[in-house]
Protein backbone atom coordinates (compact mmCIF):
# COMPACT_ATOMS: atom_id res chain seq x y z
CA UNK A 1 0.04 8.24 -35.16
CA UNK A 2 -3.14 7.91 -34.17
CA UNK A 3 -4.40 11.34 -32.94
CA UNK A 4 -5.86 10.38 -29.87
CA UNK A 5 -6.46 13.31 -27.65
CA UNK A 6 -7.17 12.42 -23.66
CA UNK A 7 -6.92 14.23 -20.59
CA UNK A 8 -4.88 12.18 -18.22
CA UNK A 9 -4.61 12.20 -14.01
CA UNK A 10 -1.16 10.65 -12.28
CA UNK A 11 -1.99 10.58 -8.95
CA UNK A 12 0.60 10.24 -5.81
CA UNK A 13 0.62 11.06 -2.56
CA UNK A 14 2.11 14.17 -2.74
CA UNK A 15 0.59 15.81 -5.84
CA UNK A 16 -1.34 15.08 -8.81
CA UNK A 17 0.12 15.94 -12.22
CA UNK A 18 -2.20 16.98 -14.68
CA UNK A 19 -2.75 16.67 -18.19
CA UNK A 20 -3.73 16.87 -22.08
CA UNK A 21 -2.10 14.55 -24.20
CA UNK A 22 -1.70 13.78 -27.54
CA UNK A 23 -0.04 9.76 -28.62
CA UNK A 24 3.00 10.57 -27.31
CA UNK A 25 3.19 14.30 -26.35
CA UNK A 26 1.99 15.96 -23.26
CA UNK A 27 0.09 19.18 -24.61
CA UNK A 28 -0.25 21.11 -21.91
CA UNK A 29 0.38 20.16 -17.77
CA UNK A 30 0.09 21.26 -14.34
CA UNK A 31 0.97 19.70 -10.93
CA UNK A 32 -0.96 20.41 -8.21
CA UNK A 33 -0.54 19.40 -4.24
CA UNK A 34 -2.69 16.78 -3.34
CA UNK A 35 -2.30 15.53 0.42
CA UNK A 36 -3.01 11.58 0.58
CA UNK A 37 -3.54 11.89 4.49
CA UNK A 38 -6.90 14.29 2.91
CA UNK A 39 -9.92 12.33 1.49
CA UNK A 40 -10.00 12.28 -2.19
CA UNK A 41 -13.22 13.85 -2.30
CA UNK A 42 -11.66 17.27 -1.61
CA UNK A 43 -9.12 17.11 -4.09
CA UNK A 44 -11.53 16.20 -7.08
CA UNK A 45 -12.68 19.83 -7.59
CA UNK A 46 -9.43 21.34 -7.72
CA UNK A 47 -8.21 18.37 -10.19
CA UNK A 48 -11.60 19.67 -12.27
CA UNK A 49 -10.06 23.07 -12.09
CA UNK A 50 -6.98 21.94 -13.64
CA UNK A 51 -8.37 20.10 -16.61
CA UNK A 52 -10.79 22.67 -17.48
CA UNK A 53 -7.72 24.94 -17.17
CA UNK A 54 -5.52 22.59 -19.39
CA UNK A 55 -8.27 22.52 -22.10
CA UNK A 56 -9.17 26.39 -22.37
CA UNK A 57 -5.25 26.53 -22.35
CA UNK A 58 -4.86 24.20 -25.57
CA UNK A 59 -8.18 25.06 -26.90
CA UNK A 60 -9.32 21.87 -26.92
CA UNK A 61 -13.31 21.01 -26.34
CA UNK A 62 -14.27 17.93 -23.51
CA UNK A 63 -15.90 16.40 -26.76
CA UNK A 64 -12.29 16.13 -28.75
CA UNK A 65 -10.83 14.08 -25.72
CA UNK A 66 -11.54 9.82 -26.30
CA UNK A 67 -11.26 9.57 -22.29
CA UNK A 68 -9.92 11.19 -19.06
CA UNK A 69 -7.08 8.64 -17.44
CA UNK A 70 -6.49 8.34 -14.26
CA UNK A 71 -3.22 6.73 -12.22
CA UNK A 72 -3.86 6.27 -9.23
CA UNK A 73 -1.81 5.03 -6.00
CA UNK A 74 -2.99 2.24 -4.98
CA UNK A 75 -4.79 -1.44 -6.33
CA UNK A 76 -7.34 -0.60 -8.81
CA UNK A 77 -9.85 -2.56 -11.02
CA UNK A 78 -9.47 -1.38 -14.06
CA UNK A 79 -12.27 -3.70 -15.45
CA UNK A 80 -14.46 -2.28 -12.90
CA UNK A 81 -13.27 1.52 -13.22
CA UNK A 82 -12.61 2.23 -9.16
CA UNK A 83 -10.08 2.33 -6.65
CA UNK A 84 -10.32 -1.44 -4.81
CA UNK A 85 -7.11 -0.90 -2.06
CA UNK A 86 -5.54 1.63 -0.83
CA UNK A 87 -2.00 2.07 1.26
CA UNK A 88 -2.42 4.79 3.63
CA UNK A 89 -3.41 7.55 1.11
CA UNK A 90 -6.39 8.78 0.14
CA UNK A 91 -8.83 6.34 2.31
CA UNK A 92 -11.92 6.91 0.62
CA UNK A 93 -10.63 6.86 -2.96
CA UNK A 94 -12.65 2.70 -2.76
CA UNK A 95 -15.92 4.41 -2.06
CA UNK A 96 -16.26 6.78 -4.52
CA UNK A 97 -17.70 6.41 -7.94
CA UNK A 98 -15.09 8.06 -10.21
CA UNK A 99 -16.28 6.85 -13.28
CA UNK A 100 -19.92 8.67 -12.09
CA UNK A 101 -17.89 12.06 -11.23
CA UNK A 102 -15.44 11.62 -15.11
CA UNK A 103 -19.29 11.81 -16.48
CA UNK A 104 -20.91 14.39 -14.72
CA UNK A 105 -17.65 16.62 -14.99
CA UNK A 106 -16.80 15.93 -18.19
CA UNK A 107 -19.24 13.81 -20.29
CA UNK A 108 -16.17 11.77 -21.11
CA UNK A 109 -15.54 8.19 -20.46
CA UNK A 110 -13.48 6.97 -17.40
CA UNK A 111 -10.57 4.79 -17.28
CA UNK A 112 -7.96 4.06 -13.92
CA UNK A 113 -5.05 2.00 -13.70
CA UNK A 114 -2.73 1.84 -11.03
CA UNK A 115 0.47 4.29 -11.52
CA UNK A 116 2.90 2.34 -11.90
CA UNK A 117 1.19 0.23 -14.69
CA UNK A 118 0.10 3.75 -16.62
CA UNK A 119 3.48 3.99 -16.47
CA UNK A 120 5.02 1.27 -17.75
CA UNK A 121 2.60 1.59 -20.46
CA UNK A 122 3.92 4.70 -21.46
CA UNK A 123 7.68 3.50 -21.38
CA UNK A 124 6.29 0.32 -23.81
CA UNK A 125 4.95 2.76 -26.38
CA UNK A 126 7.36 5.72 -26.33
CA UNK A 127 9.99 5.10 -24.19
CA UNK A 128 12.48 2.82 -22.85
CA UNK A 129 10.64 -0.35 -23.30
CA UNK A 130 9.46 0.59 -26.95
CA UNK A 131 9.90 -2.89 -29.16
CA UNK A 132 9.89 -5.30 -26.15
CA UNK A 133 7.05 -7.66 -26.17
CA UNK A 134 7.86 -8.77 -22.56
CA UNK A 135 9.03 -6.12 -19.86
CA UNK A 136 8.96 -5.58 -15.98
CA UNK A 137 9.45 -2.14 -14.23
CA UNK A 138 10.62 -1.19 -11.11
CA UNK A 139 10.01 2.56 -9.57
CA UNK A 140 12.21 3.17 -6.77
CA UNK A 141 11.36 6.00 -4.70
CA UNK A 142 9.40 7.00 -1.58
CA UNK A 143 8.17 3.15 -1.92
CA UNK A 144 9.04 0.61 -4.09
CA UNK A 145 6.19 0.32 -7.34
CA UNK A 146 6.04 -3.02 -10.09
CA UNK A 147 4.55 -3.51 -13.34
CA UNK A 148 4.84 -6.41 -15.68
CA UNK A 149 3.55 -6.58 -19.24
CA UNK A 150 3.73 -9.83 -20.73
CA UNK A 151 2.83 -10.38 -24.82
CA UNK A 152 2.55 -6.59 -25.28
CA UNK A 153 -0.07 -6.20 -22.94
CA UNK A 154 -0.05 -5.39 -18.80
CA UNK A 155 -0.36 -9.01 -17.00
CA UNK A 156 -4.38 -8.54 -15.59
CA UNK A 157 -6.04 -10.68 -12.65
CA UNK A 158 -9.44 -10.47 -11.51
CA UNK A 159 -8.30 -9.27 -8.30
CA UNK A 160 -5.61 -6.50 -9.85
CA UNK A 161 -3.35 -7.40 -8.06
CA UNK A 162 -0.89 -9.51 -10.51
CA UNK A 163 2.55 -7.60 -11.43
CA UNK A 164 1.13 -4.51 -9.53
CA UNK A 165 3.06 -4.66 -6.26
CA UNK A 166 6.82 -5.82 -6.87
CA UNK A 167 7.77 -4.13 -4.24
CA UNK A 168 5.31 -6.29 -1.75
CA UNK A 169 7.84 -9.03 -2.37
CA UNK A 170 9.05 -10.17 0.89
CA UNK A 171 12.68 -10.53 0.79
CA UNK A 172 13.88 -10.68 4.33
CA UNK A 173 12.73 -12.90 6.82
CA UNK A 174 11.90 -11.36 9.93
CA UNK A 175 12.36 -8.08 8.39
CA UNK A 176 10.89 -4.77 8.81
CA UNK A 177 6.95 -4.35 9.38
CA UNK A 178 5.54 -3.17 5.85
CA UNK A 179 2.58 -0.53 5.22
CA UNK A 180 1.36 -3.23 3.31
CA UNK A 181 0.93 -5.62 6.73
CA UNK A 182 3.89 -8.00 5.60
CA UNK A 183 7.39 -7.89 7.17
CA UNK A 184 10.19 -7.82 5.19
CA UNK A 185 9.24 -6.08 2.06
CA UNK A 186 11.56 -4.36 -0.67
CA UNK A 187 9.45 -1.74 0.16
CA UNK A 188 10.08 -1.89 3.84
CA UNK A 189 13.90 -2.43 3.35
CA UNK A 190 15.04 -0.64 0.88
CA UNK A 191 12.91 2.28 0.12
CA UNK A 192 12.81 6.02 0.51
CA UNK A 193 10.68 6.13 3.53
CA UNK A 194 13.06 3.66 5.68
CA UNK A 195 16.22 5.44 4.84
CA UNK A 196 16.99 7.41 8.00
CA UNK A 197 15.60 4.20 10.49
CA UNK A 198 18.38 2.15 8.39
CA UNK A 199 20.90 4.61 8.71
CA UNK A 200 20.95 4.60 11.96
CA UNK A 201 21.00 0.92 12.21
CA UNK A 202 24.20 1.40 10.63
CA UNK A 203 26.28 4.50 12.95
CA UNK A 204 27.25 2.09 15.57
CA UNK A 205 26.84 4.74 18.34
CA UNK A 206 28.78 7.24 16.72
CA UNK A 207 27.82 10.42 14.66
CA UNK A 208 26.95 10.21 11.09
CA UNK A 209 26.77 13.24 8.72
CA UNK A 210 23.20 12.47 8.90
CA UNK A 211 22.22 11.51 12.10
CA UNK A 212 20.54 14.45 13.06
CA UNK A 213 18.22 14.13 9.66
CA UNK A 214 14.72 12.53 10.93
CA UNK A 215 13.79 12.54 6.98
CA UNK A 216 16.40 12.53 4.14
CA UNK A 217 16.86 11.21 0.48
CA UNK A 218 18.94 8.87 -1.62
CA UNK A 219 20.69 12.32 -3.44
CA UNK A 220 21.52 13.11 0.42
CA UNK A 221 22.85 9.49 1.04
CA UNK A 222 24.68 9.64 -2.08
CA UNK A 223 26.65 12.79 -1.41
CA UNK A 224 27.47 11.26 2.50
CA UNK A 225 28.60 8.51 1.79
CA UNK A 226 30.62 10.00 -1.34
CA UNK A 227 32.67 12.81 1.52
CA UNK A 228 32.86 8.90 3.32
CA UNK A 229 30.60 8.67 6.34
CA UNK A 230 30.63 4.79 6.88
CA UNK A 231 27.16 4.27 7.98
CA UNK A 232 25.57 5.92 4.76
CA UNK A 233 27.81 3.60 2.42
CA UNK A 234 26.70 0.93 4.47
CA UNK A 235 22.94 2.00 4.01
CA UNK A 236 23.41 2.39 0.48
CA UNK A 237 24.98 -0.68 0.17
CA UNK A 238 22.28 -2.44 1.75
CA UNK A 239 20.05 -1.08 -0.02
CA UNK A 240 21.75 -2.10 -3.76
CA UNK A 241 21.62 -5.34 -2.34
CA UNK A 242 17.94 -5.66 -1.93
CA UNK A 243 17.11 -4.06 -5.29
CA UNK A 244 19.11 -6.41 -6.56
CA UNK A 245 17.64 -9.40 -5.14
CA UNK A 246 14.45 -7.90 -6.45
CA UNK A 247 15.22 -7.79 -9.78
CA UNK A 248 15.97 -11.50 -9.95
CA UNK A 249 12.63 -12.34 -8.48
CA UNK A 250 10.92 -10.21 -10.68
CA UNK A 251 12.57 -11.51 -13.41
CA UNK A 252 12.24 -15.17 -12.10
CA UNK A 253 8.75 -14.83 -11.91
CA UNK A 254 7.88 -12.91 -15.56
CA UNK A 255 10.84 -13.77 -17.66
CA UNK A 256 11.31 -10.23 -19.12
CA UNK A 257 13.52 -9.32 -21.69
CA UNK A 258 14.14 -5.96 -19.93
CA UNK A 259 13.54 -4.35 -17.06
CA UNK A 260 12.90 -0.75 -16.66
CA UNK A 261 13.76 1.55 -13.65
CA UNK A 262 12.21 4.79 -12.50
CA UNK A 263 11.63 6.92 -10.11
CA UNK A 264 13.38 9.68 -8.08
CA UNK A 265 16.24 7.43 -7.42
CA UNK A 266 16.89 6.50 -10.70
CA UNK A 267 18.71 10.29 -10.98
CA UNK A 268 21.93 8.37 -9.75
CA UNK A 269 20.86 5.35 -12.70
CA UNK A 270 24.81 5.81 -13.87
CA UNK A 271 26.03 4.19 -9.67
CA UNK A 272 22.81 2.21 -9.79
CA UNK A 273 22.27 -0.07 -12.39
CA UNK A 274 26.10 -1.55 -13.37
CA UNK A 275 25.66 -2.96 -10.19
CA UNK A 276 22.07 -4.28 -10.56
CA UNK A 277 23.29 -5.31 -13.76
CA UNK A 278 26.47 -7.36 -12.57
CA UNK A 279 24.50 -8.93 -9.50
CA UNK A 280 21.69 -9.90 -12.04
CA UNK A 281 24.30 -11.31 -14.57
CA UNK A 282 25.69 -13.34 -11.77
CA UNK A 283 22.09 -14.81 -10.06
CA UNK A 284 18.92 -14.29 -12.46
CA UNK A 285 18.70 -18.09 -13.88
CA UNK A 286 18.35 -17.15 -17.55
CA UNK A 287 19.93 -19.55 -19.80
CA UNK A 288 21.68 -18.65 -22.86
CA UNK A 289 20.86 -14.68 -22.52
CA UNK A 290 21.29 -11.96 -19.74
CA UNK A 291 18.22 -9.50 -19.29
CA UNK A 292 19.08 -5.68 -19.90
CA UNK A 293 18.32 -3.50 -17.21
CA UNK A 294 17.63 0.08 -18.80
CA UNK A 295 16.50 3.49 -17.37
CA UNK A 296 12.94 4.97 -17.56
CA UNK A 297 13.08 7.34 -20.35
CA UNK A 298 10.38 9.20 -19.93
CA UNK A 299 10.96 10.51 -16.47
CA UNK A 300 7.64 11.58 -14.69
CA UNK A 301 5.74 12.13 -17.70
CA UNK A 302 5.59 7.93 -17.98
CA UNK A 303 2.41 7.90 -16.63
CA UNK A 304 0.33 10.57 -18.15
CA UNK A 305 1.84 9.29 -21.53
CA UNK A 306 0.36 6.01 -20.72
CA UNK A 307 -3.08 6.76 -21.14
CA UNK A 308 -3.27 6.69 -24.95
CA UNK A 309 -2.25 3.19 -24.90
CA UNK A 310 -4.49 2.31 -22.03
CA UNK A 311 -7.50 4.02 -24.29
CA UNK A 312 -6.30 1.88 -27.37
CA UNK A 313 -6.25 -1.38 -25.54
CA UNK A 314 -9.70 -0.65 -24.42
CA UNK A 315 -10.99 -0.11 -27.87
């Protein structure tokens, strides 16, 4: 173990979870709200808050933490230590000079990293990943997220934006519009956020238990199409189907030798991945072997976990 102590920052639209961490065990956390429609700028003393709050609460001094981590939302340089692209959330996260505020706040050094990389990172040194030299993940939730680590370390560009946005793959033509600007995205097909439009797609004119939902969840669609309403089978089906098609051109393109899911959906991983796993089996052209699909095992802590081996690989 190497006894590195960091405060750590996972970032989503919805609300930031903070923390102190320890290799891999999460000290002391909070989760806070943080509104992505809001600039960043106004969430930065309340995340301050926190993480003085976290440290008094551990007894811990700035000075004993190697770094503060942040995961943030959206395409990030980590070379360069700031936000570069953002997806709706938080739109002036590229003009501000984080690293500048880590220091003044905390005297500590600054590193970022997009979320679902921390993540993965964490899985690859404490979770589900642990051992694998070679490893995508997927996070399925209110959008689609992708990471890739190839050789033990997360695939880098000088743009940042290789093996950071799986879900950007455009898998049906003529498809939906995207956030991202593209049409026809996992993201835009099979994702939280599209659920209800899809479901409607699919009632034919008739009532569905969840027709009069504007907003619902895969746990919702789940239990629907369980008591048999048609059209949320049919969503659900639809949506196995592009997730699966995903996960061969993931694999396709990084030659894994797993893949790791998280993410709110993966609560129903037990009805989700045998059947990402047979499709796979069936269409990922990988001679001689068949690339395991596993769950996340470190649920929503991935992230905050990740930021000791983020530190070390910066050393």
């Amino acid at each position: 173990m190497s006894g590195i102590r960091a405060l750590a920052i996972d970032l989503g639209g919805s609300h930031a979870a903070c923390a102190v961490v320890r290799d891999g065990e999460i000290l002391a956390s909070r989760s806070i709200p943080a509104d992505g429609s809001q600039p960043l700028a106004n969430l930065l003393p309340r995340l301050c808050d926190a993480l003085h709050a976290l440290l008094w609460s551990t007894h811990i001094d700035h000075p004993d933490c190697a770094a503060l981590v942040l995961g943030f939302c959206g395409i990030v340089s980590a070379r360069e230590r700031r936000v570069l692209a953002i997806n709706g959330k938080f739109l002036d996260a590229p003009g501000l000079d984080l690293e500048a505020w880590c220091a003044r706040e905390f005297g500590l050094p600054f590193l970022i990293e997009n979320d679902a990389r921390l993540a993965l990172l964490g899985e690859h040194a404490y979770g589900a990943a642990r051992g694998a030299q070679d490893v995508v993940m997927v996070t399925l939730g209110s959008g689609i997220g992708g990471a890739a680590l190839l050789g033990g370390r997360l695939l880098e560009s000088r743009h940042g934006l290789a093996g950071a946005i799986g879900g950007h793959l455009p898998l049906v033509l003529g498809g939906r519009l995207c956030s991202c600007g593209n049409f026809g995205c996992a993201e835009a097909e099979a994702s939280t956020a599209v659920l209800s439009e899809i479901y409607q797609g699919h009632t034919d004119g008739t009532e569905g238990a969840l027709s009069g939902s504007k907003a619902f969840g895969f746990l919702d669609l789940f239990e629907a199409a369980n008591a048999g309403d048609k059209a949320a089978a049919a969503t659900l089906e639809r949506c196995l189907h592009v997730w699966s098609a995903l996960t061969v051109a993931l694999i396709h393109a990084y030659d894994p030798e797993v893949v790791v899911f998280g993410g709110s959906v993966l609560k129903r991983a037990a009805d989700i991945l045998p059947r990402l796993q047979e499709y796979v089996a069936a269409h990922a052209w990988t001679p001689g072997r068949v690339v395991e699909l596993r769950p996340a095992a470190l649920g929503s802590q991935a992230a905050l976990l990740g930021a000791i081996p983020l530190i070390e690989s910066n050393r």
